[in-house]
N, C-alpha and C. Protein backbone atom coordinates (compact mmCIF):
# COMPACT_ATOMS: atom_id res chain seq x y z
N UNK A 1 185.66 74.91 50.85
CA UNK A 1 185.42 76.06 50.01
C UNK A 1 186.23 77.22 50.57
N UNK A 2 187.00 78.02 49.99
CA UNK A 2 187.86 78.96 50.01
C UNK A 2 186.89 80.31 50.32
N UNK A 3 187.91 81.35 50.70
CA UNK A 3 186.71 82.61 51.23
C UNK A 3 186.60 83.39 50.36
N UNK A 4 187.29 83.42 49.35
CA UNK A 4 187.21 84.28 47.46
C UNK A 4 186.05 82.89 46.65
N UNK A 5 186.22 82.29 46.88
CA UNK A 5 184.68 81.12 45.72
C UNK A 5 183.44 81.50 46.55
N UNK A 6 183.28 81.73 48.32
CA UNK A 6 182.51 81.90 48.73
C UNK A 6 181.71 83.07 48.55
N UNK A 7 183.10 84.54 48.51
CA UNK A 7 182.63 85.26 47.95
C UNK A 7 182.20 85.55 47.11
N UNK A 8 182.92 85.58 45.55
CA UNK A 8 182.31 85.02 44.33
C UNK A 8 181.11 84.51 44.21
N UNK A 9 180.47 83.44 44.73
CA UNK A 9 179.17 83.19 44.84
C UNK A 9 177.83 84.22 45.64
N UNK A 10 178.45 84.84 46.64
CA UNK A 10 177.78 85.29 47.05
C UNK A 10 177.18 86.44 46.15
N UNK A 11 178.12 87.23 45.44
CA UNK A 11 177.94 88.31 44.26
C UNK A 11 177.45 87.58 43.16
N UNK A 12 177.43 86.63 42.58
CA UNK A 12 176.61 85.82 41.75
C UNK A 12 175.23 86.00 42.22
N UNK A 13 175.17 85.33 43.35
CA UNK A 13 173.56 85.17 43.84
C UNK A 13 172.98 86.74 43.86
N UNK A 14 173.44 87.29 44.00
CA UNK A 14 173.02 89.06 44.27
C UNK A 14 172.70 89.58 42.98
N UNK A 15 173.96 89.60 42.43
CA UNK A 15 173.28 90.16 40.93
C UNK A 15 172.28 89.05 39.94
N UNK A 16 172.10 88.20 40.29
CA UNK A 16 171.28 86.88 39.81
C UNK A 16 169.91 87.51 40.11
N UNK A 17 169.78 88.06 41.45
CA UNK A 17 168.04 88.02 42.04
C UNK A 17 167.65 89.44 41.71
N UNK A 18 168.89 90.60 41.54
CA UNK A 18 168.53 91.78 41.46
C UNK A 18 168.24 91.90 39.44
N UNK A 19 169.00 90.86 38.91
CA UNK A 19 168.49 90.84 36.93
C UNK A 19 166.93 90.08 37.49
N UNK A 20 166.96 89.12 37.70
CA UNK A 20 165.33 88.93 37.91
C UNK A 20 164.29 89.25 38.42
N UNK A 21 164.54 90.29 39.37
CA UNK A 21 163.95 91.18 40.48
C UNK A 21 163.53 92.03 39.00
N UNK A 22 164.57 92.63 38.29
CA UNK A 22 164.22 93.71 37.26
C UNK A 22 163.42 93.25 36.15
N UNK A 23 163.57 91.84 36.03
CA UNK A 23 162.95 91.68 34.94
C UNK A 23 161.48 91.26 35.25
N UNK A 24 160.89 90.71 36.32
CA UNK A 24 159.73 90.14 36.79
C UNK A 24 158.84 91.40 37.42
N UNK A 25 159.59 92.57 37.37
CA UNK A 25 158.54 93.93 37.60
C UNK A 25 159.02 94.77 35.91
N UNK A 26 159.11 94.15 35.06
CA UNK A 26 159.16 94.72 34.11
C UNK A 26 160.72 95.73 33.85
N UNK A 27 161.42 96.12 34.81
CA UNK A 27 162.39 97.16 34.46
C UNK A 27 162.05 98.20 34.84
N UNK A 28 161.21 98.77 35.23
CA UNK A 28 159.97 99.92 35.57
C UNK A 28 160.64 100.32 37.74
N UNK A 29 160.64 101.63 37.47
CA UNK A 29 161.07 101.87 39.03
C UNK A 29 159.45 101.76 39.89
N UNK A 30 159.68 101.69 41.23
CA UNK A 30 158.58 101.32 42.05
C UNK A 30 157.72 102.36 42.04
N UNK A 31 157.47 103.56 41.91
CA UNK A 31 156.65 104.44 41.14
C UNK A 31 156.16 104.38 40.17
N UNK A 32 157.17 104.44 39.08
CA UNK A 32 156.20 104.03 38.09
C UNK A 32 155.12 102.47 37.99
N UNK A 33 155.53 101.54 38.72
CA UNK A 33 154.55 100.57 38.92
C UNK A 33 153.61 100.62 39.60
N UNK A 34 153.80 101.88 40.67
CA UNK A 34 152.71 102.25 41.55
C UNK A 34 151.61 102.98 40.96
N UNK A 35 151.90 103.51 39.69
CA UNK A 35 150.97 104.48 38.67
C UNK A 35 150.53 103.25 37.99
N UNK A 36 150.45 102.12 37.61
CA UNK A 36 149.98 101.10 36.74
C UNK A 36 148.61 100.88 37.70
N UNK A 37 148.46 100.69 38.86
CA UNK A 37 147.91 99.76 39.94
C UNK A 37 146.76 100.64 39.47
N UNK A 38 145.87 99.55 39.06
CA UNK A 38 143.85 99.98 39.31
C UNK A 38 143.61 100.04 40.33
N UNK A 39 142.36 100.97 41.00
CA UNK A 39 141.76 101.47 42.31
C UNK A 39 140.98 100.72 41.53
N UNK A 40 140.22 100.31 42.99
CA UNK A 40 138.75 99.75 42.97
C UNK A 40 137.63 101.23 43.27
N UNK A 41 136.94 101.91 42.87
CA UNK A 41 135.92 102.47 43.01
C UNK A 41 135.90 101.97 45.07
N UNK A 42 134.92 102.96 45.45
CA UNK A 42 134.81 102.74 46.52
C UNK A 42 133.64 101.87 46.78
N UNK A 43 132.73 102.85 45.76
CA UNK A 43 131.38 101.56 45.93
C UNK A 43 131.40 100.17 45.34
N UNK A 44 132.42 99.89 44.54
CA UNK A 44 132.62 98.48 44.32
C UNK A 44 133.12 97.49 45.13
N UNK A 45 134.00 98.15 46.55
CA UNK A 45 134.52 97.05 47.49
C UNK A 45 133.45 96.19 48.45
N UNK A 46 133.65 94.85 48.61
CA UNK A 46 132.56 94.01 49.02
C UNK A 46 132.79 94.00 50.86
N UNK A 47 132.16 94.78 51.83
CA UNK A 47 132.38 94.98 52.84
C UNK A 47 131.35 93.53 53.29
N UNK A 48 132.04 92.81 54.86
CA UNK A 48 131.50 91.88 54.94
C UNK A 48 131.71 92.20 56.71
N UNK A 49 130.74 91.50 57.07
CA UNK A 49 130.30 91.38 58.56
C UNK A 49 130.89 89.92 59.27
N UNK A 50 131.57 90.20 59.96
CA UNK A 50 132.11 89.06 60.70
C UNK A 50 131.69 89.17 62.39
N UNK A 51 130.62 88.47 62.89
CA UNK A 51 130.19 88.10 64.48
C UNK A 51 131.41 87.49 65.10
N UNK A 52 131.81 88.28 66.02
CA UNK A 52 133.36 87.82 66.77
C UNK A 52 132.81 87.66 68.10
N UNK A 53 131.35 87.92 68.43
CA UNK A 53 130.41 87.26 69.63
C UNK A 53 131.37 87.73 70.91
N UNK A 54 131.65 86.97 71.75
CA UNK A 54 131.95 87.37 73.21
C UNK A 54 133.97 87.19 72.44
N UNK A 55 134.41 87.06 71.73
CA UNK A 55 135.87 86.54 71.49
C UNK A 55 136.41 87.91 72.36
N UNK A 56 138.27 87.13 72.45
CA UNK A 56 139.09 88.51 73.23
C UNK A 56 139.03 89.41 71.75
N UNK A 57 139.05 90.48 72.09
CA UNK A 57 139.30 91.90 71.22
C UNK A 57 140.04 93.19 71.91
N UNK A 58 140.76 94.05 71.03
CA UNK A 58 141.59 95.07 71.37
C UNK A 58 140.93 96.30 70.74
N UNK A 59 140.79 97.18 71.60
CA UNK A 59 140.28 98.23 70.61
C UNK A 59 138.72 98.67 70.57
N UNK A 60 138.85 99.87 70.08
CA UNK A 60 137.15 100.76 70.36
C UNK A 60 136.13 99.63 69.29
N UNK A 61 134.90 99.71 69.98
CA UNK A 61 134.04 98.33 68.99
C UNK A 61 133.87 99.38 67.41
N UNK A 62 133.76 100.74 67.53
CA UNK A 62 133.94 101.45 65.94
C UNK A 62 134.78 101.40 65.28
N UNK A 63 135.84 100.90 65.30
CA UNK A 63 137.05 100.92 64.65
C UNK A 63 136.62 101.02 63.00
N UNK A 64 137.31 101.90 62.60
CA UNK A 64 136.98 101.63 60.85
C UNK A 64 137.52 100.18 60.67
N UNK A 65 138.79 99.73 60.97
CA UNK A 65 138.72 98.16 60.48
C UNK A 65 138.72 97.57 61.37
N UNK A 66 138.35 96.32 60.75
CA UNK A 66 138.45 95.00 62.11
C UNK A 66 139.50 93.81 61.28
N UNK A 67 140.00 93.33 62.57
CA UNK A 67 141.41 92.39 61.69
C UNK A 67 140.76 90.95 62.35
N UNK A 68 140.09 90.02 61.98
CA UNK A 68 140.10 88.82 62.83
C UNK A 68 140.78 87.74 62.19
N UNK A 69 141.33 87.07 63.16
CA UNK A 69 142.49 86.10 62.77
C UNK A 69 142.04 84.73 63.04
N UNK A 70 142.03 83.86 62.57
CA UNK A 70 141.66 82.09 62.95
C UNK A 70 143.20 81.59 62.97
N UNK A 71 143.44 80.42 64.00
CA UNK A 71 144.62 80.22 64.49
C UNK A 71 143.90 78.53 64.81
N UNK A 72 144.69 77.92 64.63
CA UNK A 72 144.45 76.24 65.02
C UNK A 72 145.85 75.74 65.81
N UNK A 73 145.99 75.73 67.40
CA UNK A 73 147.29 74.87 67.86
C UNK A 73 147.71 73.68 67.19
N UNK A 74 147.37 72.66 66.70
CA UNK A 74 147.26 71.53 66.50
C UNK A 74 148.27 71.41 66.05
């Protein structure tokens, strides 16, 4: 393969993902899609309790959030 077909392709693939990029968010700039997005009410979010018991942890035990992660070596 020559370094002008390589190029050529490469600008294919670019403007290929950036027409479907536009068309799969509607055409709409990232603001204006950011004005579409529903809030959840505050009292509607489902807060849940997770016992992380003696596990390693980082961080003050008040933290407004907690991130716990499950991991399997296998």
């Amino acid at each position: 393969m020559s370094k002008g077909t390589a190029f050529l392709g490469i600008i294919i693939a670019f403007a290929s993902g950036y027409f479907v990029g536009q068309y799969a968010k509607g055409g709409g700039s990232a603001d204006e899609a950011a004005g579409q997005l529903a809030v959840a009410p505050i009292d509607a979010v489902e807060r849940l309790r997770v016992p992380v018991g003696l596990s390693a942890s980082k961080g003050p035990k008040d933290a407004k959030v907690t991130i716990v992660e499950f991991s399997d070596f296998q």
